[in-house]
Structures are given as structure tokens and as C-alpha cells.
PDB file of N, CA and C in Angstrom:
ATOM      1  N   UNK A   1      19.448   1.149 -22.690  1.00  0.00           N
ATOM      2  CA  UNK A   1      19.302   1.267 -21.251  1.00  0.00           C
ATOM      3  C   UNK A   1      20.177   0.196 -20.601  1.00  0.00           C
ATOM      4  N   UNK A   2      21.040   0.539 -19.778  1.00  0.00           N
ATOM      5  CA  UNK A   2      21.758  -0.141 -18.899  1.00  0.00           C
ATOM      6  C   UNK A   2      21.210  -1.344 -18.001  1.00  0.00           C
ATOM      7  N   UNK A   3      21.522  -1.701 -17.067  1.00  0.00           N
ATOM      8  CA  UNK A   3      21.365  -2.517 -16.036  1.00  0.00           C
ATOM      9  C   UNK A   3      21.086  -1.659 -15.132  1.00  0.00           C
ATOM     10  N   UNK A   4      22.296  -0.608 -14.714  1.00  0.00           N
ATOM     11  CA  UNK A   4      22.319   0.300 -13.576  1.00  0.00           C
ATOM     12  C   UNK A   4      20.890   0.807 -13.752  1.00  0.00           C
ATOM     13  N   UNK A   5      20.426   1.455 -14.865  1.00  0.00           N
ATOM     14  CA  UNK A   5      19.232   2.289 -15.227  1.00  0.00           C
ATOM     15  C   UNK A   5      18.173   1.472 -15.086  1.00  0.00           C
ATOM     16  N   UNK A   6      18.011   0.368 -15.341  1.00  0.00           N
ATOM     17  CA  UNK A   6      16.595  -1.066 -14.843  1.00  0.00           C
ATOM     18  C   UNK A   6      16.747  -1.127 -13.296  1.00  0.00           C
ATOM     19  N   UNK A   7      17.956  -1.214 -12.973  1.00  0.00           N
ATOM     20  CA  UNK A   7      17.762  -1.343 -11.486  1.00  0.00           C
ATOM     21  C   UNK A   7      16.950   0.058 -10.301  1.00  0.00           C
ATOM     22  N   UNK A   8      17.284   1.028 -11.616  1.00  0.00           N
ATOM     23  CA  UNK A   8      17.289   2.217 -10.281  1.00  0.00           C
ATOM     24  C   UNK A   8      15.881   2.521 -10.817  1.00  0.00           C
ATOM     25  N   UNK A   9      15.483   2.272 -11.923  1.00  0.00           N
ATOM     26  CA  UNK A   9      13.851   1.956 -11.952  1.00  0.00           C
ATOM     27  C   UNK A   9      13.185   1.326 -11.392  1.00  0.00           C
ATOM     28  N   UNK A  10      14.035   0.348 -11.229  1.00  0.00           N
ATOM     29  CA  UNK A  10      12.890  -1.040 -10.460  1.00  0.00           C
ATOM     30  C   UNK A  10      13.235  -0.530  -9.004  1.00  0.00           C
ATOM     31  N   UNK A  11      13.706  -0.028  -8.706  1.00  0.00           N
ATOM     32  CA  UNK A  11      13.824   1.015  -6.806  1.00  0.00           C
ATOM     33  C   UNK A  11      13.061   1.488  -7.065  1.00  0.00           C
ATOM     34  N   UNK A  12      13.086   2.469  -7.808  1.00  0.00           N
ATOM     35  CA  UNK A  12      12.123   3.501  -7.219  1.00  0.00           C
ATOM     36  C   UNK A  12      10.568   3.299  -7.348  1.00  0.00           C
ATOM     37  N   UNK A  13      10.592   2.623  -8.417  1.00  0.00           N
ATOM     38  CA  UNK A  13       8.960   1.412  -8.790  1.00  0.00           C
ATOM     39  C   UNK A  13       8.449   0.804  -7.381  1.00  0.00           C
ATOM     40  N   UNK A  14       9.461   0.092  -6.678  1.00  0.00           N
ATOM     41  CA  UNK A  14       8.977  -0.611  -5.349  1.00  0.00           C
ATOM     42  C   UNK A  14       8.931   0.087  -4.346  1.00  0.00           C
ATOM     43  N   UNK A  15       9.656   1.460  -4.554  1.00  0.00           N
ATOM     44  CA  UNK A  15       9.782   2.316  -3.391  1.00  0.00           C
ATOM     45  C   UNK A  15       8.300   3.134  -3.289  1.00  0.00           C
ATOM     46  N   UNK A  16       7.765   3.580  -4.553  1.00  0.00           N
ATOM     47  CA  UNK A  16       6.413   4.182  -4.392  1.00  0.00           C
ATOM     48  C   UNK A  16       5.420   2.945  -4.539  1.00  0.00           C
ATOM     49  N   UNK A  17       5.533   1.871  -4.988  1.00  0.00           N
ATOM     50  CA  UNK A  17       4.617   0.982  -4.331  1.00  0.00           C
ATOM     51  C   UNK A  17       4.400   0.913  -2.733  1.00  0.00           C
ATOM     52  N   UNK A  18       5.654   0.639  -2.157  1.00  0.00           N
ATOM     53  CA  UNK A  18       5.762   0.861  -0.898  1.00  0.00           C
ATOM     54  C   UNK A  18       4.815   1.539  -0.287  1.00  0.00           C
ATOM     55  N   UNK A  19       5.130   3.111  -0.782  1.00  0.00           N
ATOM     56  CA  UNK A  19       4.659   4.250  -0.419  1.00  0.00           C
ATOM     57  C   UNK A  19       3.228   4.320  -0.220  1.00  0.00           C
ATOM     58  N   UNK A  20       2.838   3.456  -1.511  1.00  0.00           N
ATOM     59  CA  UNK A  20       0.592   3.496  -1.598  1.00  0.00           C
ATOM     60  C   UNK A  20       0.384   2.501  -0.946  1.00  0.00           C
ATOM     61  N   UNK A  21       1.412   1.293  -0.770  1.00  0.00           N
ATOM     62  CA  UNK A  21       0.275   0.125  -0.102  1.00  0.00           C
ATOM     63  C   UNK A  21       0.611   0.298   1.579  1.00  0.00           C
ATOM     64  N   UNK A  22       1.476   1.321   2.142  1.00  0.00           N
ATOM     65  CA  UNK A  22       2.000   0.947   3.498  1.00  0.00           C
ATOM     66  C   UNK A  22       0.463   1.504   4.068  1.00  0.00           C
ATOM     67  N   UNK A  23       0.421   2.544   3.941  1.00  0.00           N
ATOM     68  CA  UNK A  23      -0.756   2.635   5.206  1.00  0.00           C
ATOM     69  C   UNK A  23      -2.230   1.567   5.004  1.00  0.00           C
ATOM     70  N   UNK A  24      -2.689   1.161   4.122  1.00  0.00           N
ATOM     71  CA  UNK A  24      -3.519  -0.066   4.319  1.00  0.00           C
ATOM     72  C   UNK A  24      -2.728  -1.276   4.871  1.00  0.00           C
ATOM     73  N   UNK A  25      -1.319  -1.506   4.562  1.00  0.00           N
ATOM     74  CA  UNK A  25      -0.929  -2.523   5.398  1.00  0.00           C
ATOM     75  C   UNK A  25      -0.850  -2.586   6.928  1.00  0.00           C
ATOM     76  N   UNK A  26      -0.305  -1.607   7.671  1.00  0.00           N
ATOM     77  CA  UNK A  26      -0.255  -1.062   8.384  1.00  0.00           C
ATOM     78  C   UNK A  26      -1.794  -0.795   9.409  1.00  0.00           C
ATOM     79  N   UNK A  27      -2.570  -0.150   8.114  1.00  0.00           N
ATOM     80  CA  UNK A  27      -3.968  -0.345   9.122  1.00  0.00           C
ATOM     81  C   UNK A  27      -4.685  -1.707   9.851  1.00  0.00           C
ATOM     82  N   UNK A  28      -4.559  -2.828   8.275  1.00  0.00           N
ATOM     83  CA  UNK A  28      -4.687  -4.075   8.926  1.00  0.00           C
ATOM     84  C   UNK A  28      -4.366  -4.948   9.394  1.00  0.00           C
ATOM     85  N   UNK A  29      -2.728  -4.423   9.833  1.00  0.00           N
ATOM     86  CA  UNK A  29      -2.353  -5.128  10.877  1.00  0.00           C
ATOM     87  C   UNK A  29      -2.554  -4.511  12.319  1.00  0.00           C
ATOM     88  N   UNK A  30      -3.217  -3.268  12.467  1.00  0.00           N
ATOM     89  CA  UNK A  30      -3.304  -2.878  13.439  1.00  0.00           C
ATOM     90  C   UNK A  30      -4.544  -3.468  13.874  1.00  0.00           C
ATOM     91  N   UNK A  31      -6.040  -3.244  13.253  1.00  0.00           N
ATOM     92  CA  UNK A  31      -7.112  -3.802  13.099  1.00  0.00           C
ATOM     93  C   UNK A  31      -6.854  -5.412  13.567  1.00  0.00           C
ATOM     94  N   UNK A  32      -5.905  -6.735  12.976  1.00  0.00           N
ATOM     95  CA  UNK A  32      -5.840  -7.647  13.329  1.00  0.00           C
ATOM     96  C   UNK A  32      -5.295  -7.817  14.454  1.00  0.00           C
ATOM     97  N   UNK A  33      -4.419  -7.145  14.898  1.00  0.00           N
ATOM     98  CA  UNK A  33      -4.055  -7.368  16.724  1.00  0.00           C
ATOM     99  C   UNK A  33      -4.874  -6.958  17.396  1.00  0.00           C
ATOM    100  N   UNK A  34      -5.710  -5.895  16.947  1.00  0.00           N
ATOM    101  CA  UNK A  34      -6.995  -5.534  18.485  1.00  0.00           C
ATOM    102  C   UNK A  34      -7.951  -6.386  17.898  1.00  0.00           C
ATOM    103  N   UNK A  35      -8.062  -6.949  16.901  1.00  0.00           N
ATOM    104  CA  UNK A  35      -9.249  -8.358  17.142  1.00  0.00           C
ATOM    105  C   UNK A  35      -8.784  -9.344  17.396  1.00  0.00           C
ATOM    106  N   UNK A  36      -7.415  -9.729  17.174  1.00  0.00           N
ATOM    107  CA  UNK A  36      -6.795 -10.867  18.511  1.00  0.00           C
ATOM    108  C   UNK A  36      -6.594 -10.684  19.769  1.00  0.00           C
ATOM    109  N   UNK A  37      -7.412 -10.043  19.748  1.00  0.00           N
ATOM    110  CA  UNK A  37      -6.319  -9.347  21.506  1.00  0.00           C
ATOM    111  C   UNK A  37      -7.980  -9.565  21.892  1.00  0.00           C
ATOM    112  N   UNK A  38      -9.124  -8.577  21.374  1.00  0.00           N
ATOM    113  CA  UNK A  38     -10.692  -9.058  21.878  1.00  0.00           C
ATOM    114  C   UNK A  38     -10.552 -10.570  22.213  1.00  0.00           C
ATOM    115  N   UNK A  39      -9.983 -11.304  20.684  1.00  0.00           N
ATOM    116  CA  UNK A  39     -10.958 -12.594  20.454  1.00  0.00           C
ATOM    117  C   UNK A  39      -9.913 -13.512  21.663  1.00  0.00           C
ATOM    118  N   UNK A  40      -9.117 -13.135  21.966  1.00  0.00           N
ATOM    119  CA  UNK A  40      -8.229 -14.147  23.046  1.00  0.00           C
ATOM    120  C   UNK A  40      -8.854 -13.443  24.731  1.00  0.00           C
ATOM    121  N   UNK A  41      -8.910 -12.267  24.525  1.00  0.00           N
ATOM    122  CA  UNK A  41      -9.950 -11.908  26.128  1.00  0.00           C
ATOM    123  C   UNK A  41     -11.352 -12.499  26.347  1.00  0.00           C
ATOM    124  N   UNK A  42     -11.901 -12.447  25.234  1.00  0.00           N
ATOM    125  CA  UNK A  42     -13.178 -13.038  25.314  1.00  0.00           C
ATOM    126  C   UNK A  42     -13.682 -14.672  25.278  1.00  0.00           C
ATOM    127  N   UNK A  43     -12.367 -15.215  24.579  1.00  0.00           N
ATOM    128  CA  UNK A  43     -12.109 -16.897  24.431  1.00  0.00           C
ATOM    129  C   UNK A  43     -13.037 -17.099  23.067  1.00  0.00           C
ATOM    130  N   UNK A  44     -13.736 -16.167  22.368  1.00  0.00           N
ATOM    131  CA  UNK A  44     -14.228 -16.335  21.192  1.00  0.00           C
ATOM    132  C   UNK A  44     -13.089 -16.625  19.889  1.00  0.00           C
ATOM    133  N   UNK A  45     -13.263 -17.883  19.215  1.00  0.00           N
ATOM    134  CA  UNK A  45     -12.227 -17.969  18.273  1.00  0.00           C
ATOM    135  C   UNK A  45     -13.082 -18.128  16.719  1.00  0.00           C
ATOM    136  N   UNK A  46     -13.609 -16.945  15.996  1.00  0.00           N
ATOM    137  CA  UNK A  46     -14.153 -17.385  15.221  1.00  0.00           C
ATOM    138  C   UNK A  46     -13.180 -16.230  13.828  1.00  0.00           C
ATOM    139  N   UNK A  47     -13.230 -17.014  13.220  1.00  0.00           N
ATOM    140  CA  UNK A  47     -12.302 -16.623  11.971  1.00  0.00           C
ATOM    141  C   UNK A  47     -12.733 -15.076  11.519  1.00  0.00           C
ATOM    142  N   UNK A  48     -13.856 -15.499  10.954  1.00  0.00           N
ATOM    143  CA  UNK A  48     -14.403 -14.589  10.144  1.00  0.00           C
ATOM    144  C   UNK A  48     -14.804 -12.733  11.369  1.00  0.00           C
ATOM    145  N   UNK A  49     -14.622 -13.285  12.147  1.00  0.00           N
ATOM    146  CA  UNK A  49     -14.628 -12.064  12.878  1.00  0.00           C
ATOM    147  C   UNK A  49     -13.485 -11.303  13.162  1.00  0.00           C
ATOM    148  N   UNK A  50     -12.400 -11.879  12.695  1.00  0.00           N
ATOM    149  CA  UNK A  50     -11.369 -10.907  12.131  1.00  0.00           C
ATOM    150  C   UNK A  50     -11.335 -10.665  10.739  1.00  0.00           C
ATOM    151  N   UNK A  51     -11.442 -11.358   9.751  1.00  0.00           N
ATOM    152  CA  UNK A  51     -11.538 -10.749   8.632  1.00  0.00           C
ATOM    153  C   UNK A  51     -12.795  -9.403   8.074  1.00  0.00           C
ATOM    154  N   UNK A  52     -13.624  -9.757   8.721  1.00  0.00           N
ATOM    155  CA  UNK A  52     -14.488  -8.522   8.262  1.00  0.00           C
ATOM    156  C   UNK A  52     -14.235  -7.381   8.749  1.00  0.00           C
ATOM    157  N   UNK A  53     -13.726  -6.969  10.121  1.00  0.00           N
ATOM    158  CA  UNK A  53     -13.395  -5.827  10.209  1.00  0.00           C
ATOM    159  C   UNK A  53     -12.021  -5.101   9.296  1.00  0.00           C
ATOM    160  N   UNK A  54     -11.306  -6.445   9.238  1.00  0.00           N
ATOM    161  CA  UNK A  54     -10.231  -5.970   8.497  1.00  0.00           C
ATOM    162  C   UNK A  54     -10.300  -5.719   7.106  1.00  0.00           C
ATOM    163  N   UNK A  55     -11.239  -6.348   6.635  1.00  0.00           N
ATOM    164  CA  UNK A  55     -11.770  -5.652   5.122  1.00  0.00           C
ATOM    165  C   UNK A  55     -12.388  -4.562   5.038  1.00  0.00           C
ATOM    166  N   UNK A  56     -13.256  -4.120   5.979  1.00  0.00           N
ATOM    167  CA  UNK A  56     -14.254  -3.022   5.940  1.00  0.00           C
ATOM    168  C   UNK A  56     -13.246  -1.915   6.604  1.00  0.00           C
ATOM    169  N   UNK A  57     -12.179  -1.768   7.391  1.00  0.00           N
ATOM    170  CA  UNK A  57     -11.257  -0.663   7.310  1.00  0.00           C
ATOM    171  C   UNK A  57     -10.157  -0.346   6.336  1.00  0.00           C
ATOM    172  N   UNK A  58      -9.548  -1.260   5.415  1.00  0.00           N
ATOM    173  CA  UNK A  58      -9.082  -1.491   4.308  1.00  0.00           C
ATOM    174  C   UNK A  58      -9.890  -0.960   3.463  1.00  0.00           C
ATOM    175  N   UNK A  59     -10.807  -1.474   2.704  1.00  0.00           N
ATOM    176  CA  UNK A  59     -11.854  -0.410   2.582  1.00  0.00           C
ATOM    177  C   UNK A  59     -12.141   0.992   2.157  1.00  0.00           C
ATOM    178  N   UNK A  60     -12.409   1.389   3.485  1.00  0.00           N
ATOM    179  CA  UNK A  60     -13.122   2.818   3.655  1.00  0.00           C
ATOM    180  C   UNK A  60     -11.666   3.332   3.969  1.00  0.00           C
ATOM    181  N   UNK A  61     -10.256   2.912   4.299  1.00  0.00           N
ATOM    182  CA  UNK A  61      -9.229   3.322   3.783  1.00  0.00           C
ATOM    183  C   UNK A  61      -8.701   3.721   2.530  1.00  0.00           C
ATOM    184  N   UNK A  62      -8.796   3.030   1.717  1.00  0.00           N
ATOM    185  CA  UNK A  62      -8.750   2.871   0.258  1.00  0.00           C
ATOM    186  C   UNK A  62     -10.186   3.836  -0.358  1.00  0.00           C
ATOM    187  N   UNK A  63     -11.155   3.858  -0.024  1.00  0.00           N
ATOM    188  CA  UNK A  63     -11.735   5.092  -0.096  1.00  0.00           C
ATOM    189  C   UNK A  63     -11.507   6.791   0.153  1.00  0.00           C
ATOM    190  N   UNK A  64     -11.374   6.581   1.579  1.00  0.00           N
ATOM    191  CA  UNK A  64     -10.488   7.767   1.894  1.00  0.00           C
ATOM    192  C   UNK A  64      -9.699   8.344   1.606  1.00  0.00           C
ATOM    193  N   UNK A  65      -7.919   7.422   1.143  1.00  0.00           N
ATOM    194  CA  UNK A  65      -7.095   7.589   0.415  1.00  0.00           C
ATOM    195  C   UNK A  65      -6.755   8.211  -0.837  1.00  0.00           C
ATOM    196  N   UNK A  66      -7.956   8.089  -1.801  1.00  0.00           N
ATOM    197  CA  UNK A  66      -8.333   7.257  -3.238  1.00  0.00           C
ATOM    198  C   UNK A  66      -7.412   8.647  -3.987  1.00  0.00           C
ATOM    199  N   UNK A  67      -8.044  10.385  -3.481  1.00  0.00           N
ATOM    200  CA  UNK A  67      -7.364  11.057  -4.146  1.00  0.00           C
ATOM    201  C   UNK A  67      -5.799  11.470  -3.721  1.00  0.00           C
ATOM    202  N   UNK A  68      -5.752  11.018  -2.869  1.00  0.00           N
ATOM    203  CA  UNK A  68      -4.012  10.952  -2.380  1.00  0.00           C
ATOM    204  C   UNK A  68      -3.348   9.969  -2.805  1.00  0.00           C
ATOM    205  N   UNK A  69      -3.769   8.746  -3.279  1.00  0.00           N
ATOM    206  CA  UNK A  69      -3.443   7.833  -3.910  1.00  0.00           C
ATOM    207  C   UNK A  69      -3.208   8.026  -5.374  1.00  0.00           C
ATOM    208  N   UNK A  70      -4.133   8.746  -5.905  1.00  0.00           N
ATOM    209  CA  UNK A  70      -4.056   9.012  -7.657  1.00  0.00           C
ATOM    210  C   UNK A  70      -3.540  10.100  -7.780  1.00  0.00           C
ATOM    211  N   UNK A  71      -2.680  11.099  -6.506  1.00  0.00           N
ATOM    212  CA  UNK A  71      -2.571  12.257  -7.206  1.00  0.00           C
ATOM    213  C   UNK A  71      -0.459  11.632  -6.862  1.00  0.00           C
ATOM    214  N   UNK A  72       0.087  10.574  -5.521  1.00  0.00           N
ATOM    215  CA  UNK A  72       1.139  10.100  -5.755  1.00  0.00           C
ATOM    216  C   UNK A  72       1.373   9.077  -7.216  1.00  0.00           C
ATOM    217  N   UNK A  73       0.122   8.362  -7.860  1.00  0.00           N
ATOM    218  CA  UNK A  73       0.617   8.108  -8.858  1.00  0.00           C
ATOM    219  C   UNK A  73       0.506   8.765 -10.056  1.00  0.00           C
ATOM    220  N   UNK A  74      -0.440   9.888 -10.262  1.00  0.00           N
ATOM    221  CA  UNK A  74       0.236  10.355 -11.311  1.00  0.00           C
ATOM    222  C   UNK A  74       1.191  11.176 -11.056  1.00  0.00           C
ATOM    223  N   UNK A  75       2.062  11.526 -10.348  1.00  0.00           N
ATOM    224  CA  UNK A  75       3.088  12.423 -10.272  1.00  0.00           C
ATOM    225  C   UNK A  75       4.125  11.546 -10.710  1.00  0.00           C
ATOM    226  N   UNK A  76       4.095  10.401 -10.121  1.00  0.00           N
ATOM    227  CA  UNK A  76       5.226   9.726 -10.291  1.00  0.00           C
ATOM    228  C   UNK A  76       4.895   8.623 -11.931  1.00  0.00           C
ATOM    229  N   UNK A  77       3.943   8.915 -12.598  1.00  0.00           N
ATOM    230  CA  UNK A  77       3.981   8.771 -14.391  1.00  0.00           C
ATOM    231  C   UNK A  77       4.499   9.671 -14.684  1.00  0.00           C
ATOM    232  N   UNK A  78       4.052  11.313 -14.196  1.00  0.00           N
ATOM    233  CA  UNK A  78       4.449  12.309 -15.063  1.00  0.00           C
ATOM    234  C   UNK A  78       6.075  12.341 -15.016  1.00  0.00           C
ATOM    235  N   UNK A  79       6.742  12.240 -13.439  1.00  0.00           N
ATOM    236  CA  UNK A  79       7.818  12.434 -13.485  1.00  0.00           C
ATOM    237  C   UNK A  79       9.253  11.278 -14.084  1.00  0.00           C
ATOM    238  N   UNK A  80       7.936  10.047 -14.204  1.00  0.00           N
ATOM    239  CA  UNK A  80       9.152   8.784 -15.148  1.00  0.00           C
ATOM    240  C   UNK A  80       8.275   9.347 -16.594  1.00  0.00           C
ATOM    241  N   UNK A  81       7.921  10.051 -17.235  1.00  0.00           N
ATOM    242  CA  UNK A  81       7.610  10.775 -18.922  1.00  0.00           C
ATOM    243  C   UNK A  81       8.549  11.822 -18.945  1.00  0.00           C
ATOM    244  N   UNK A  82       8.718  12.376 -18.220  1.00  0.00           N
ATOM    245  CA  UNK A  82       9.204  13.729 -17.937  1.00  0.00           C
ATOM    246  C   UNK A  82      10.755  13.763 -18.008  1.00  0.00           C
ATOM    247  N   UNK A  83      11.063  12.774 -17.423  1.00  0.00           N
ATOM    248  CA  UNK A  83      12.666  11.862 -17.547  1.00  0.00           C
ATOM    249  C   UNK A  83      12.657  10.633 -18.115  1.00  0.00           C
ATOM    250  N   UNK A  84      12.057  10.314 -19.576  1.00  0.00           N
ATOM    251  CA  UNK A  84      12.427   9.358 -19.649  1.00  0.00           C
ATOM    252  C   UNK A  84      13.382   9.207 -20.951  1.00  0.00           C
ATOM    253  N   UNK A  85      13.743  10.712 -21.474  1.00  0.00           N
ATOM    254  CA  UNK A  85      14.731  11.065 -22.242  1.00  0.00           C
ATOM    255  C   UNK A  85      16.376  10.592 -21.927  1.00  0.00           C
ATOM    256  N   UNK A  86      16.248  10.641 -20.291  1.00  0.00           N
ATOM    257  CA  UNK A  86      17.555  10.048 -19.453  1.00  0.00           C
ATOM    258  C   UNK A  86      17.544   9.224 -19.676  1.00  0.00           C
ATOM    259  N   UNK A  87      16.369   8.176 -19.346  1.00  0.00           N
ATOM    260  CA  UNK A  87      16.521   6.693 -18.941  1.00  0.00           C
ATOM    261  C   UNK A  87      16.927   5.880 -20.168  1.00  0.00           C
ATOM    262  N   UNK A  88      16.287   6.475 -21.045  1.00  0.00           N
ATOM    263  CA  UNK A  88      16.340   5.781 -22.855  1.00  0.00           C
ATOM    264  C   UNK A  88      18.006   6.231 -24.025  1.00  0.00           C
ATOM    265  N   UNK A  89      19.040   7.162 -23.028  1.00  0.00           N
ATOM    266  CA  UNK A  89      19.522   7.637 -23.836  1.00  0.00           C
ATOM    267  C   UNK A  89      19.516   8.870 -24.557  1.00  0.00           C
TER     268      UNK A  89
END
């Protein structure tokens, strides 16, 4: 296996990582600006009242997700097994 061939593995490896972790990232950063945005209207500055919401939608995200999540990664095992006659030579 080449270099070229490690590299374009290791793309596409980070590219479907990408792919599963963006919308929980995404959710809790959305979640953390509307509880900064409360906690600066209200003058309440307490820590932990942003982290819990942002865990408990992360969460029940990652719940929600769970079979859309396992059905992008096994596609993308089957399809690096499936080609990995290329990758090896």
C-alpha cells in the first residue's frame, strides 16, 4: 500500500467521522448559544446550567440517531471489505 492509498483512506475515515459526529456537534452548539443568550438576559451565570441541557440533547440525539448512525457505519465497513482488494494490491 502506497502513501497515496493511506492518505485517501485516512480522507475518507475523517470524512465519515465528520459525517456521524456533525449533527451532535452542531446540536450542542446550538443548545449552548440559546443558554447563553437565557443566562446573559437573565444575569444568571451558573455553569452547570448549560451543561445539562447540553448533555441531555446530545443524548436523546445520539439516541434518536443510533440506527442512522449504525446503518452509515456499517456501509462504510462493508464498502472499505468490499474494496479492500484495491487498497492491498
Amino acid at each position: 500500500m502506497g502513501t497515496d492509498v493511506a492518505v485517501t483512506l485516512a480522507r475518507h475515515l475523517l470524512i465519515e467521522a465528520l459525517l456521524l459526529c456533525a449533527p451532535m456537534l452542531v446540536a450542542a452548539c446550538v443548545v449552548s448559544l440559546v443558554m447563553s443568550l437565557i443566562q446573559t438576559l437573565t444575569g444568571v451565570q451558573e455553569q452547570a446550567l448549560t451543561a445539562v441541557p447540553r448533555l441531555v440533547v446530545v443524548f436523546v440525539l445520539v439516541v434518536v440517531m443510533m440506527p442512522w448512525l449504525a446503518h452509515k457505519t456499517v456501509s462504510y465497513t462493508i464498502g472499505l471489505w468490499t474494496d479492500l482488494h484495491r487498497y492491498l494490491g
